[in-house]
PDB file of N, CA and C in Angstrom:
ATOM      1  N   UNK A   1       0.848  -1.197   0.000  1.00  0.00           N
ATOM      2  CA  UNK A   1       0.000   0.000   0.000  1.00  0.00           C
ATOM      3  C   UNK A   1       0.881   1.243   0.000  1.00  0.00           C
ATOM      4  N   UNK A   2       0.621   2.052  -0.947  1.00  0.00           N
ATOM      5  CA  UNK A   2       1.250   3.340  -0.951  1.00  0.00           C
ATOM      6  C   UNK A   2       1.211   4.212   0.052  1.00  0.00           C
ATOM      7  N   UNK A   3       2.211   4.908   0.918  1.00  0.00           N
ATOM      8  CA  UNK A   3       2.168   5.706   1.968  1.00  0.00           C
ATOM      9  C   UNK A   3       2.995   6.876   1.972  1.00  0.00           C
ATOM     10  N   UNK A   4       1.901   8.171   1.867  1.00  0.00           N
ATOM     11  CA  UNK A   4       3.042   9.050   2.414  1.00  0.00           C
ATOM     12  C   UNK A   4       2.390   9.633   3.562  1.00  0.00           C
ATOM     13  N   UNK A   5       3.247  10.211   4.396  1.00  0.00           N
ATOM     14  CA  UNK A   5       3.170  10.093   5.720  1.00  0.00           C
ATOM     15  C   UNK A   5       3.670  11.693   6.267  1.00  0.00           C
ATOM     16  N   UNK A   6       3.185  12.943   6.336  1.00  0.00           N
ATOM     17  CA  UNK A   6       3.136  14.700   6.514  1.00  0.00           C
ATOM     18  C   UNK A   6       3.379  14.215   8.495  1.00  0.00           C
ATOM     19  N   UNK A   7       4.557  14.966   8.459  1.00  0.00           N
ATOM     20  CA  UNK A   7       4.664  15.114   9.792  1.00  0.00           C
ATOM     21  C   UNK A   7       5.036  16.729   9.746  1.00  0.00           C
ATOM     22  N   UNK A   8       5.345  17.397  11.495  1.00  0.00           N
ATOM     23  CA  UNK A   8       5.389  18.834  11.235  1.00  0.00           C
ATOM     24  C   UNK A   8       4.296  20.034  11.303  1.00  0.00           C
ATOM     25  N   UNK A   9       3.615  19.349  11.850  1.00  0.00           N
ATOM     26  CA  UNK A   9       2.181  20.330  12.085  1.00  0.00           C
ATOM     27  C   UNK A   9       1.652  20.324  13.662  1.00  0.00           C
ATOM     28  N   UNK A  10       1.129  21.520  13.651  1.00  0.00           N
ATOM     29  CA  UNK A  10       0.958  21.760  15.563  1.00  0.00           C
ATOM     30  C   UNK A  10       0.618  23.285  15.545  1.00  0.00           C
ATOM     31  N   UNK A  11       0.396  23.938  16.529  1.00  0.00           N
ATOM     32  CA  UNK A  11       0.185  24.932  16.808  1.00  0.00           C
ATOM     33  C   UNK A  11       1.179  26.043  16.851  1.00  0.00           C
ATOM     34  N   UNK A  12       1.103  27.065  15.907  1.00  0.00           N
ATOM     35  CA  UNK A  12       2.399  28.517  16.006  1.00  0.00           C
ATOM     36  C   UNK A  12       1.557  29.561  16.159  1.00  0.00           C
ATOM     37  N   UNK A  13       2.306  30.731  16.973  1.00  0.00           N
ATOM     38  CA  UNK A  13       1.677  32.312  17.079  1.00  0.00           C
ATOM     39  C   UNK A  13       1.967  32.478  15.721  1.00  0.00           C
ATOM     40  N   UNK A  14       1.230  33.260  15.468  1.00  0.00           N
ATOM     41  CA  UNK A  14       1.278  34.624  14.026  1.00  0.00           C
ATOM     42  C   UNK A  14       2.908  35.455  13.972  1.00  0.00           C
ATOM     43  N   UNK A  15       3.181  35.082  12.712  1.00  0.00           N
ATOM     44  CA  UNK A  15       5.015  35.289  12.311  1.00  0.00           C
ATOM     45  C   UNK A  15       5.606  34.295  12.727  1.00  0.00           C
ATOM     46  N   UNK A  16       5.031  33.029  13.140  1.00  0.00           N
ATOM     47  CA  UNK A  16       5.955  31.938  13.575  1.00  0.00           C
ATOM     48  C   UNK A  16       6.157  31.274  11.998  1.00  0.00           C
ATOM     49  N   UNK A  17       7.117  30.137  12.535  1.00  0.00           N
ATOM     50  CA  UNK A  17       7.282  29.021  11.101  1.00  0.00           C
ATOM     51  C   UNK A  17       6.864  27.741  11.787  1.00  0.00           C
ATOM     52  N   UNK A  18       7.118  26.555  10.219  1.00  0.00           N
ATOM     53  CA  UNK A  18       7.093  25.588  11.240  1.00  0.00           C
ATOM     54  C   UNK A  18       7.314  25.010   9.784  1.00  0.00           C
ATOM     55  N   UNK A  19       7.586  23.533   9.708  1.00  0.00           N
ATOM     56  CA  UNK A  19       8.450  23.134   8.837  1.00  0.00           C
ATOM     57  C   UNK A  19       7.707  21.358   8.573  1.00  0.00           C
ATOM     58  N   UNK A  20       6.704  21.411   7.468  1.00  0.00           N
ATOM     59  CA  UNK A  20       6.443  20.196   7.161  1.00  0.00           C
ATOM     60  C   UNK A  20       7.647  19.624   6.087  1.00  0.00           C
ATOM     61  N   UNK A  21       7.149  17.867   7.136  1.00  0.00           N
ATOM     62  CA  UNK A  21       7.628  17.101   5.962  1.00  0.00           C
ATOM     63  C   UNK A  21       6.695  15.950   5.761  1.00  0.00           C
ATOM     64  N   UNK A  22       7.165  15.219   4.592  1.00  0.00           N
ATOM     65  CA  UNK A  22       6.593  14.304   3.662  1.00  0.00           C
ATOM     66  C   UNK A  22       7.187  13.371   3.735  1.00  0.00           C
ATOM     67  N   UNK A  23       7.149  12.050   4.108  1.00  0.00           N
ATOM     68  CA  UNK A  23       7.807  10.903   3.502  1.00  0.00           C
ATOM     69  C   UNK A  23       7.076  10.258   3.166  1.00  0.00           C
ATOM     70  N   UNK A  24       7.969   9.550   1.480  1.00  0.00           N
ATOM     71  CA  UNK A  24       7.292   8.538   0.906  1.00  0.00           C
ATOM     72  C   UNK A  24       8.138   7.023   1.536  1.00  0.00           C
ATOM     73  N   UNK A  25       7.066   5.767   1.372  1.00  0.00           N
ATOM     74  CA  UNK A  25       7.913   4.862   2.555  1.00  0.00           C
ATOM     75  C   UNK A  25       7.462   3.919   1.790  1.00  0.00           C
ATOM     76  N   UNK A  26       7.276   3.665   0.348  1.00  0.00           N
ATOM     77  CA  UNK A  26       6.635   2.190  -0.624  1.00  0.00           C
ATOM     78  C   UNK A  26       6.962   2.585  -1.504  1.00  0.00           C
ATOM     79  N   UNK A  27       7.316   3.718  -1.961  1.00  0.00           N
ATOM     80  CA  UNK A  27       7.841   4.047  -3.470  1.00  0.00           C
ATOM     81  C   UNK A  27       9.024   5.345  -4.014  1.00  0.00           C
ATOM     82  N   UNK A  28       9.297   5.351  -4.492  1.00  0.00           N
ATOM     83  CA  UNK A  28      10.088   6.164  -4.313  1.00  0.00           C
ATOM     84  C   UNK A  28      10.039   7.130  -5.251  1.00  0.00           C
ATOM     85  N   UNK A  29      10.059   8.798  -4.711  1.00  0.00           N
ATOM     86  CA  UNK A  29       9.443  10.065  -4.763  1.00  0.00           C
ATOM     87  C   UNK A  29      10.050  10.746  -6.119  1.00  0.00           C
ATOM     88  N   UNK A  30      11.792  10.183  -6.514  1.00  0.00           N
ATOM     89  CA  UNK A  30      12.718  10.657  -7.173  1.00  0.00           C
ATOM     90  C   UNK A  30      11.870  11.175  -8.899  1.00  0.00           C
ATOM     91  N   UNK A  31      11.005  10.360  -8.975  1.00  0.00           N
ATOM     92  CA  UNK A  31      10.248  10.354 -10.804  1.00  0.00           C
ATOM     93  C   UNK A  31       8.695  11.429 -10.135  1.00  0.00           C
ATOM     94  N   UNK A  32       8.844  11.584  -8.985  1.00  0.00           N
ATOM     95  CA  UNK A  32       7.361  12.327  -9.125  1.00  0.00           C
ATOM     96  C   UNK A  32       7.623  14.014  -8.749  1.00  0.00           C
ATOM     97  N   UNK A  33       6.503  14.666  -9.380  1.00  0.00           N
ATOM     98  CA  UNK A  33       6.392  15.956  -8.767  1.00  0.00           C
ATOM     99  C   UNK A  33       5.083  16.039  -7.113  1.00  0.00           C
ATOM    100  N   UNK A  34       6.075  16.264  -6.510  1.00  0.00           N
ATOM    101  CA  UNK A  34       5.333  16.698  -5.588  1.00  0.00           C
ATOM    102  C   UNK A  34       4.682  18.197  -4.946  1.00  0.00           C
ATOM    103  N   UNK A  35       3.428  17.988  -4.387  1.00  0.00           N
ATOM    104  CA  UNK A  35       3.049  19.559  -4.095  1.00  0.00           C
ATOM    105  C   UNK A  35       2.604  19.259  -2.840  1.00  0.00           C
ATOM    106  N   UNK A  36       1.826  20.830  -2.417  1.00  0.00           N
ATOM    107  CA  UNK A  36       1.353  20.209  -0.486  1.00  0.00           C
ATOM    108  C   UNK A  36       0.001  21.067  -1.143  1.00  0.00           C
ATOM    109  N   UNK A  37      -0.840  20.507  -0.790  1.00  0.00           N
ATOM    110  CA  UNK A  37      -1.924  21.122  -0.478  1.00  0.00           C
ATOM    111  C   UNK A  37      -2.762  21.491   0.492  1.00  0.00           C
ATOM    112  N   UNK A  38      -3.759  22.635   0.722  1.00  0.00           N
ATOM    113  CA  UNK A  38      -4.027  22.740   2.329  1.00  0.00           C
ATOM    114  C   UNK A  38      -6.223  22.542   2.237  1.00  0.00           C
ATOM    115  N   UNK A  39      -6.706  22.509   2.873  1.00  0.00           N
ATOM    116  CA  UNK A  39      -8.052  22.571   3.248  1.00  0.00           C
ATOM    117  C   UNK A  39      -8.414  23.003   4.943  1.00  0.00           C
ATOM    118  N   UNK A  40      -9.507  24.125   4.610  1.00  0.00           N
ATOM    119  CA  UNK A  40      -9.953  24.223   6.047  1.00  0.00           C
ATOM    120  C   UNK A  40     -11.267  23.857   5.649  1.00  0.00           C
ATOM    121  N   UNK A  41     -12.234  23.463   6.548  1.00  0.00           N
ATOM    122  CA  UNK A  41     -13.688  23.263   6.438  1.00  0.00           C
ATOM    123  C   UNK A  41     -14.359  23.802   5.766  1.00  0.00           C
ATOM    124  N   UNK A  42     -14.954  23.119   4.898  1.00  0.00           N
ATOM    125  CA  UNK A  42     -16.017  23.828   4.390  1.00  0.00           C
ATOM    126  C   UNK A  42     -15.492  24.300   2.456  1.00  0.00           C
ATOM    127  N   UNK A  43     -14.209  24.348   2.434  1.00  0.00           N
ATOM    128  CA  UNK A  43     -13.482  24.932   1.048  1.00  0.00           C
ATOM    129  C   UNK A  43     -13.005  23.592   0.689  1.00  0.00           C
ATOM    130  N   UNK A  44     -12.772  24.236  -0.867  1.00  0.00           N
ATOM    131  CA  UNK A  44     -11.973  23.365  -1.603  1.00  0.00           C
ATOM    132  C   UNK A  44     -10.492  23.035  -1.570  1.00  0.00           C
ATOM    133  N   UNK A  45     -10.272  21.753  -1.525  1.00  0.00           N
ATOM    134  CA  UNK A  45      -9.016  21.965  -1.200  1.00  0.00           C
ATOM    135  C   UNK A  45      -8.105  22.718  -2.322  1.00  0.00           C
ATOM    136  N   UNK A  46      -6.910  23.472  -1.656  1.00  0.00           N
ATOM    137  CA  UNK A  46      -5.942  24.183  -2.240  1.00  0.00           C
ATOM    138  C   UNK A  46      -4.624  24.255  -2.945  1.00  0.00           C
ATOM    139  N   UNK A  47      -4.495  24.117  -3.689  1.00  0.00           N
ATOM    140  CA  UNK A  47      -2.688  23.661  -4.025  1.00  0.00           C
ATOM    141  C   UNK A  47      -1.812  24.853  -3.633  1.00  0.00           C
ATOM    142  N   UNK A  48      -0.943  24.530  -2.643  1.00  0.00           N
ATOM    143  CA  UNK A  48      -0.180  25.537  -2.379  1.00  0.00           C
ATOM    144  C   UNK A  48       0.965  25.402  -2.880  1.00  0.00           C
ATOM    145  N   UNK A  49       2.084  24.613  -3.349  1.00  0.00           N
ATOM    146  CA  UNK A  49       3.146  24.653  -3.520  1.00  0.00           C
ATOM    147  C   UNK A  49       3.540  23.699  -4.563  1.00  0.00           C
ATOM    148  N   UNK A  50       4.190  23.441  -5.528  1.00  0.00           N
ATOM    149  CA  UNK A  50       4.786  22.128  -6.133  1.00  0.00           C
ATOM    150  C   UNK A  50       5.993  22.268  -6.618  1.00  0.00           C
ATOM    151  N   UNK A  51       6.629  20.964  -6.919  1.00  0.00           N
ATOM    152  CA  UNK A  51       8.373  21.003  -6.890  1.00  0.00           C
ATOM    153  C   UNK A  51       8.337  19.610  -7.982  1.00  0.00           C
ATOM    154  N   UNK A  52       9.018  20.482  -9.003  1.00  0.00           N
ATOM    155  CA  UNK A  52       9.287  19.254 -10.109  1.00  0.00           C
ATOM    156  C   UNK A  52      10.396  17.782  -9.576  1.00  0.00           C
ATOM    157  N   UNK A  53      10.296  17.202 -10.223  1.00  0.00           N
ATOM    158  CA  UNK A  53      11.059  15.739  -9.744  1.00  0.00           C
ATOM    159  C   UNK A  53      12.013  15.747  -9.405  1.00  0.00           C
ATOM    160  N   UNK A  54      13.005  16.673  -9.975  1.00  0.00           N
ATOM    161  CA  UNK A  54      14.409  17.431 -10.166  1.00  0.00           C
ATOM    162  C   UNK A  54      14.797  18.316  -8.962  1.00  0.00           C
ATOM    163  N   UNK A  55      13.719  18.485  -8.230  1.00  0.00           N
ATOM    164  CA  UNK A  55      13.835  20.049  -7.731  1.00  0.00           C
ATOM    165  C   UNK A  55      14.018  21.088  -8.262  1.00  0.00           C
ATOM    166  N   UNK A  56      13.998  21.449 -10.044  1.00  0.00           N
ATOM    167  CA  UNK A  56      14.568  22.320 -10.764  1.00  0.00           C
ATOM    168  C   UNK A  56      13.622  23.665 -11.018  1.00  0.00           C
ATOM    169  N   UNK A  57      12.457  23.464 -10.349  1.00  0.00           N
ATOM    170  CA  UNK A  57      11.344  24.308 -10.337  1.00  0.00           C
ATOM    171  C   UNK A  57      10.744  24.175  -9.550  1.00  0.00           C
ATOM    172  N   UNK A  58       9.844  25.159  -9.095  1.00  0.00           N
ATOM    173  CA  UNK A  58       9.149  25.482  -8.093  1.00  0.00           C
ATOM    174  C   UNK A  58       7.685  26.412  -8.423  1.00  0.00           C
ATOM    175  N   UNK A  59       6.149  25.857  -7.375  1.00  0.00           N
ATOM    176  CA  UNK A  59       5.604  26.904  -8.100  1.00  0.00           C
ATOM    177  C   UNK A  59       4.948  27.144  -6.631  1.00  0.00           C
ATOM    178  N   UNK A  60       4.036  28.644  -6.834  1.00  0.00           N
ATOM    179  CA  UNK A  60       3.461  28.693  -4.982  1.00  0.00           C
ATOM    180  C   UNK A  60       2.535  29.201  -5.291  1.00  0.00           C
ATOM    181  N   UNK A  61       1.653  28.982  -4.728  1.00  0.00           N
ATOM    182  CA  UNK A  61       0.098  30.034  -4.999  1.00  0.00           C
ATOM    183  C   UNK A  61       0.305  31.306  -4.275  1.00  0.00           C
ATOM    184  N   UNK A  62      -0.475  32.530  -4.467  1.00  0.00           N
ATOM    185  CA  UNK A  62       0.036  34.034  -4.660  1.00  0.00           C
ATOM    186  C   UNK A  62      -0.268  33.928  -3.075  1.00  0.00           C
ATOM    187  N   UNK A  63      -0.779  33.450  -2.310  1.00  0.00           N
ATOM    188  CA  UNK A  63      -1.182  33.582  -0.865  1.00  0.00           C
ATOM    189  C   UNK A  63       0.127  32.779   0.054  1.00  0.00           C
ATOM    190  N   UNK A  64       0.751  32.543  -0.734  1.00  0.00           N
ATOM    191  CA  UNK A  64       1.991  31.724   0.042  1.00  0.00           C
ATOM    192  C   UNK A  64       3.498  32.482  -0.274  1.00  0.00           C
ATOM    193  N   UNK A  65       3.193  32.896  -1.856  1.00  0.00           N
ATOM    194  CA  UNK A  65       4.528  33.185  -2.461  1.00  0.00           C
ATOM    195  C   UNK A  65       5.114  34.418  -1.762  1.00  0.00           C
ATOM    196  N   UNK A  66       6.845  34.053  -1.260  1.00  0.00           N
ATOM    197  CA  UNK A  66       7.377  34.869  -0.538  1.00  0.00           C
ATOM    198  C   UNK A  66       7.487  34.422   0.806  1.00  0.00           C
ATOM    199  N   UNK A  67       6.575  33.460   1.249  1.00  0.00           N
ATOM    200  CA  UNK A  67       6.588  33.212   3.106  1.00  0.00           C
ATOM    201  C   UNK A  67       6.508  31.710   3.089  1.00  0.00           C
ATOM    202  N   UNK A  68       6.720  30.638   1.517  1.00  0.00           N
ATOM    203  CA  UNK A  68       6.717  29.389   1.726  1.00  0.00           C
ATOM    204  C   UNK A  68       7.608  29.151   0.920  1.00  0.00           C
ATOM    205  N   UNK A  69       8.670  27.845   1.696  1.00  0.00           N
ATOM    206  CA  UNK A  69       9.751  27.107   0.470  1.00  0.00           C
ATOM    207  C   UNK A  69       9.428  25.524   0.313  1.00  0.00           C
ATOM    208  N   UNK A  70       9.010  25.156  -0.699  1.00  0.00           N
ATOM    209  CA  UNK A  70       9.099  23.764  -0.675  1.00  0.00           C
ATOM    210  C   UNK A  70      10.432  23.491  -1.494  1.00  0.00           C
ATOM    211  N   UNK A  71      10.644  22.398  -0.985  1.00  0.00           N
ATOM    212  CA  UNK A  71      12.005  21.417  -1.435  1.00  0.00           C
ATOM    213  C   UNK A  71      11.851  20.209  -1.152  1.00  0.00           C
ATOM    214  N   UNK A  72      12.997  19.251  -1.731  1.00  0.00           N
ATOM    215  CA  UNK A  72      12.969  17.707  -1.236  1.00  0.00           C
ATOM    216  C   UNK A  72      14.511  17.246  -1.170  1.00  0.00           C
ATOM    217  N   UNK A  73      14.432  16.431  -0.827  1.00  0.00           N
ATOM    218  CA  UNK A  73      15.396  15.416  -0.541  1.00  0.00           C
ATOM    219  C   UNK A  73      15.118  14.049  -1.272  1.00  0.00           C
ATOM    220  N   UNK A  74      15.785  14.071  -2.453  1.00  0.00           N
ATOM    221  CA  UNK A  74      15.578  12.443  -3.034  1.00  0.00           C
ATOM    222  C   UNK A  74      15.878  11.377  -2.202  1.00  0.00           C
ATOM    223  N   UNK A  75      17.221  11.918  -2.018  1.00  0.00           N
ATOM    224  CA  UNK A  75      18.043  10.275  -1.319  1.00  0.00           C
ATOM    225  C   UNK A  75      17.328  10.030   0.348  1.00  0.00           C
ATOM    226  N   UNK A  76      16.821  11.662   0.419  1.00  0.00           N
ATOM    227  CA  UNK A  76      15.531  10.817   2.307  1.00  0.00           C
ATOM    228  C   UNK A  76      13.873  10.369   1.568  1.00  0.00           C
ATOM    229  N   UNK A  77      14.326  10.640   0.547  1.00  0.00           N
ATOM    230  CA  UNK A  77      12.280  10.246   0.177  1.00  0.00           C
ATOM    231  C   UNK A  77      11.963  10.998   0.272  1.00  0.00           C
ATOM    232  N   UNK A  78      11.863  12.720   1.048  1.00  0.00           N
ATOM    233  CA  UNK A  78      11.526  13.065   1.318  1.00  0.00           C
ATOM    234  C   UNK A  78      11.159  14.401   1.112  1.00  0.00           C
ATOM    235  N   UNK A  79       9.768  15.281   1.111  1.00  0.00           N
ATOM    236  CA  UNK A  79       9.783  16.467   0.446  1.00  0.00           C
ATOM    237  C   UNK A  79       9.106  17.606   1.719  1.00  0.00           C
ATOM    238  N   UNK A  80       9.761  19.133   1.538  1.00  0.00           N
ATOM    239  CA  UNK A  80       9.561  19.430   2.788  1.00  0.00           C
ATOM    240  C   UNK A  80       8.573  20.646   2.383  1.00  0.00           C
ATOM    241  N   UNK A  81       7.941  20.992   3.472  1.00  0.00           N
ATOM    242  CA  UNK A  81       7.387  22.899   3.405  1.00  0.00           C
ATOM    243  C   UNK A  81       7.517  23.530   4.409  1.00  0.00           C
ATOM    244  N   UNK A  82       8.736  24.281   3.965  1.00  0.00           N
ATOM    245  CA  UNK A  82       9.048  25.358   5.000  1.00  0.00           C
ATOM    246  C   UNK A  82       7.776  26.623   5.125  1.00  0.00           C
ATOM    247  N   UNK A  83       7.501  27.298   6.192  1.00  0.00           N
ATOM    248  CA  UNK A  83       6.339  28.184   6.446  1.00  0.00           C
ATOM    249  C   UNK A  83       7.066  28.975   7.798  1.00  0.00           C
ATOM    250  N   UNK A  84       7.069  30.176   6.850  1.00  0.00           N
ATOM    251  CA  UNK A  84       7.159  31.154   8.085  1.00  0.00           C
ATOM    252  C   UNK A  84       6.064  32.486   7.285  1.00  0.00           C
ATOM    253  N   UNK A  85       6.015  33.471   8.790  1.00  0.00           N
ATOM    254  CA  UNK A  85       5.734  34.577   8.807  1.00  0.00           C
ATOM    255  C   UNK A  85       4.208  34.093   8.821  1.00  0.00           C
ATOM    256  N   UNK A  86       3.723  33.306   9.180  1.00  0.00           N
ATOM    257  CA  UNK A  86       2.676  32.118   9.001  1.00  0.00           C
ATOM    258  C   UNK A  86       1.468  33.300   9.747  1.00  0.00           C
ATOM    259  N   UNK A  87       0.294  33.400   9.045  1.00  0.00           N
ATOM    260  CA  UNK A  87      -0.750  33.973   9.821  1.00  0.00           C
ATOM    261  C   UNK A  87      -1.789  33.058   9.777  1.00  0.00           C
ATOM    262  N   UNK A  88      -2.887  33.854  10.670  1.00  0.00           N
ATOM    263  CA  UNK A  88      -3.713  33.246  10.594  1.00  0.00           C
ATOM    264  C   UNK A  88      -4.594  32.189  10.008  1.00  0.00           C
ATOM    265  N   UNK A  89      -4.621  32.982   8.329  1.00  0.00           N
ATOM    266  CA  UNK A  89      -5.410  32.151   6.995  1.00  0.00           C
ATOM    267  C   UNK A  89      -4.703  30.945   6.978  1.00  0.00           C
ATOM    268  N   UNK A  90      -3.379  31.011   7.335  1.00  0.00           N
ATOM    269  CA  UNK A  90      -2.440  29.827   6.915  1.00  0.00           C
ATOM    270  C   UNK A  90      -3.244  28.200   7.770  1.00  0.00           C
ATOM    271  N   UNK A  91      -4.194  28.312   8.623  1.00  0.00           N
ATOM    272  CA  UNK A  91      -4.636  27.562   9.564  1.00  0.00           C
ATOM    273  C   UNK A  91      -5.645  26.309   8.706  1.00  0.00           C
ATOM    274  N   UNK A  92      -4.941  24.967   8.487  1.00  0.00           N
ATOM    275  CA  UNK A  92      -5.413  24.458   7.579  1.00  0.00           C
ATOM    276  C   UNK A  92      -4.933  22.914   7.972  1.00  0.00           C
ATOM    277  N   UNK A  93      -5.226  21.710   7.167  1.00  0.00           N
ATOM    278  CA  UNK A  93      -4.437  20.605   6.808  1.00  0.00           C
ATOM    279  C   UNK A  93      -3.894  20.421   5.774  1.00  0.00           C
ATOM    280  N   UNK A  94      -2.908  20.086   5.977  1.00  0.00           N
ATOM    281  CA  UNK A  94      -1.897  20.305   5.016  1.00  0.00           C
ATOM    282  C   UNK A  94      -1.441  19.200   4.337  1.00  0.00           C
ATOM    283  N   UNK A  95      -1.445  18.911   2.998  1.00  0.00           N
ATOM    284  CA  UNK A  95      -1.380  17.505   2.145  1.00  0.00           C
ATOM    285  C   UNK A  95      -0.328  17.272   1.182  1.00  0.00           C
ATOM    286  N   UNK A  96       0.539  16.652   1.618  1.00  0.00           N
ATOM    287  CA  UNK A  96       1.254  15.641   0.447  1.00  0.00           C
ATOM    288  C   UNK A  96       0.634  15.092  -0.859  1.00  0.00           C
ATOM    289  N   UNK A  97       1.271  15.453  -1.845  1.00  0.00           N
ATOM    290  CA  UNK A  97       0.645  14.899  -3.153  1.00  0.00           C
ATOM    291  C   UNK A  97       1.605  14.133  -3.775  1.00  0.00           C
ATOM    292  N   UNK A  98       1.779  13.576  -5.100  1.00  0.00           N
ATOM    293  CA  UNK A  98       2.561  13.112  -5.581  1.00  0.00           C
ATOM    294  C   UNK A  98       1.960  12.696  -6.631  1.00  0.00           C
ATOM    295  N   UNK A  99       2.976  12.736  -8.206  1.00  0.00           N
ATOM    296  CA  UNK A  99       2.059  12.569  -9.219  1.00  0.00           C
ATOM    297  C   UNK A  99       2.945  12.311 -10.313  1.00  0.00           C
ATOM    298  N   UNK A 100       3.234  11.251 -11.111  1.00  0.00           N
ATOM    299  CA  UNK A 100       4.159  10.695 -12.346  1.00  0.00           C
ATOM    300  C   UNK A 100       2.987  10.676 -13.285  1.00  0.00           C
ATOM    301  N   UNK A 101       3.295  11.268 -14.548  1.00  0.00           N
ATOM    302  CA  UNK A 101       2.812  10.949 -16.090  1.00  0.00           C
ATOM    303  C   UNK A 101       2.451   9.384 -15.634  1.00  0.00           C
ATOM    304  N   UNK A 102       1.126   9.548 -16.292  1.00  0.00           N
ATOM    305  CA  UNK A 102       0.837   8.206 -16.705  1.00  0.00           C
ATOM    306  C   UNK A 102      -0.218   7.249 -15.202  1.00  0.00           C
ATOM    307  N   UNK A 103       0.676   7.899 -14.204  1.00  0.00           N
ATOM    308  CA  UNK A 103      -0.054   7.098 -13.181  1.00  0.00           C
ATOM    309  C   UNK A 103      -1.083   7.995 -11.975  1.00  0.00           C
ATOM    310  N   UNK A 104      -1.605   7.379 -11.134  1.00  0.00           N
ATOM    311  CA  UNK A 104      -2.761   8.322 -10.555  1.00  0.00           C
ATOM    312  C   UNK A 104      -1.772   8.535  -9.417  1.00  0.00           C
ATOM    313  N   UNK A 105      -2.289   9.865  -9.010  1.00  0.00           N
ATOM    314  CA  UNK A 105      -1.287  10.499  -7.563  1.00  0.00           C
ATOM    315  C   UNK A 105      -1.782   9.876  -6.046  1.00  0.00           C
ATOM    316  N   UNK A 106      -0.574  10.389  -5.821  1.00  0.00           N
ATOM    317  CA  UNK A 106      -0.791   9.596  -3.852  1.00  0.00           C
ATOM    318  C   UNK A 106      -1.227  10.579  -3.147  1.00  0.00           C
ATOM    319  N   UNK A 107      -1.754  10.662  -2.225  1.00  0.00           N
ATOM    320  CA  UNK A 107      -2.177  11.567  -1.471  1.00  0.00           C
ATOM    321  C   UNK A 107      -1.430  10.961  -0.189  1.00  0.00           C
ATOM    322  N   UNK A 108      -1.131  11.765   1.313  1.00  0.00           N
ATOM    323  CA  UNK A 108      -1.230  12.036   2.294  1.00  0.00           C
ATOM    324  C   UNK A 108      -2.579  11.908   3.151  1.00  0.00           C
ATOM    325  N   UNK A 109      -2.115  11.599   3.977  1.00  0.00           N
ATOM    326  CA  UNK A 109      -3.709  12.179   5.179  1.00  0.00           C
ATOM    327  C   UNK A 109      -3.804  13.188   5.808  1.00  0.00           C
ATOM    328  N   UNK A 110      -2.915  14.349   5.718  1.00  0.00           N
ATOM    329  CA  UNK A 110      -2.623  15.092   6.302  1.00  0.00           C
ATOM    330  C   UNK A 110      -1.891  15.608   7.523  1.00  0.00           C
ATOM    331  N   UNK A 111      -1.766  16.615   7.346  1.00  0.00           N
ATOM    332  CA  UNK A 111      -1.261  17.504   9.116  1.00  0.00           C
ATOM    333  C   UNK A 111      -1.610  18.613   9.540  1.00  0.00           C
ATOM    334  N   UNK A 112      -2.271  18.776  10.707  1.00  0.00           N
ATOM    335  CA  UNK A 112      -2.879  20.027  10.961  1.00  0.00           C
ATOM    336  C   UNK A 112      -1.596  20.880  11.269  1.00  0.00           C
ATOM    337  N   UNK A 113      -2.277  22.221  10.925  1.00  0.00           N
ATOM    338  CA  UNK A 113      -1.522  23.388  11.180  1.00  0.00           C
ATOM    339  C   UNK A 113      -2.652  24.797  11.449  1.00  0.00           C
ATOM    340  N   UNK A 114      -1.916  24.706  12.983  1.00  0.00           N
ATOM    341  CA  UNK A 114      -2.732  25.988  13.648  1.00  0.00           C
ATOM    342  C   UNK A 114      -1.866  27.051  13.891  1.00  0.00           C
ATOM    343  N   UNK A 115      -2.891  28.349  13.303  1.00  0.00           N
ATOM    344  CA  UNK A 115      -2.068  29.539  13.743  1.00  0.00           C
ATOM    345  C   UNK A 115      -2.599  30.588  14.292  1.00  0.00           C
ATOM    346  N   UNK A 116      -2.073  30.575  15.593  1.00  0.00           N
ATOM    347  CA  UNK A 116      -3.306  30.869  16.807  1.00  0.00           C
ATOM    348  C   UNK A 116      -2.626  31.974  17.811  1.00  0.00           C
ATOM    349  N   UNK A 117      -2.331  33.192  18.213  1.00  0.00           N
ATOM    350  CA  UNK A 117      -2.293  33.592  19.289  1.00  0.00           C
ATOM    351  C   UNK A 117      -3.172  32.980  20.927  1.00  0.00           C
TER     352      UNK A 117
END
């Protein structure tokens, strides 16, 4: 069974960071593009970030760009999202994706992320 597995989520004040990660642990991440996506109740979920296979590109939605870095690590499996300057809106679950030509993407189960005075 395919698993990726978002750790890195918890509660920050407003201007804090906090630093998800992703591991893939059945397949390996190196051929896919990965992104994080977020949902709060009630909305659609969001694509916030994605990172070609390579790491050679990067893309962020306009509500992130500037205060989020995604990156990965091939040789840990692993793909990260850095978050600072983090406000409020940022208060969401936050999702691992993963997605190769040809085949259907993996999802995550998520990680909450609260941003709470």
């Amino acid at each position: 069974q395919v698993q990726l597995v978002e750790s890195g989520g918890g509660l920050v004040q407003p201007g804090g960071s906090l630093r998800l990660s992703c591991a893939a642990s059945t397949f390996f991440i190196s051929r896919y593009a990965m992104s994080w996506y977020r949902q709060t109740p009630g909305k659609e979920r969001e694509l916030v970030a994605t990172i070609t296979s390579a790491g050679s590109s990067t893309n962020y939605a306009d509500s992130v760009n500037g205060r989020f870095i995604i990156s990965r690590d091939n040789s840990k499996n692993t793909v990260y999202l850095q978050m600072n300057s983090l406000k409020p809106e940022d208060t969401a679950v936050y999702y691992c994706y993963a997605k190769k030509l040809g085949n259907s993407p993996y999802w995550g189960k998520g990680t909450l992320v609260t941003v709470s005075s």
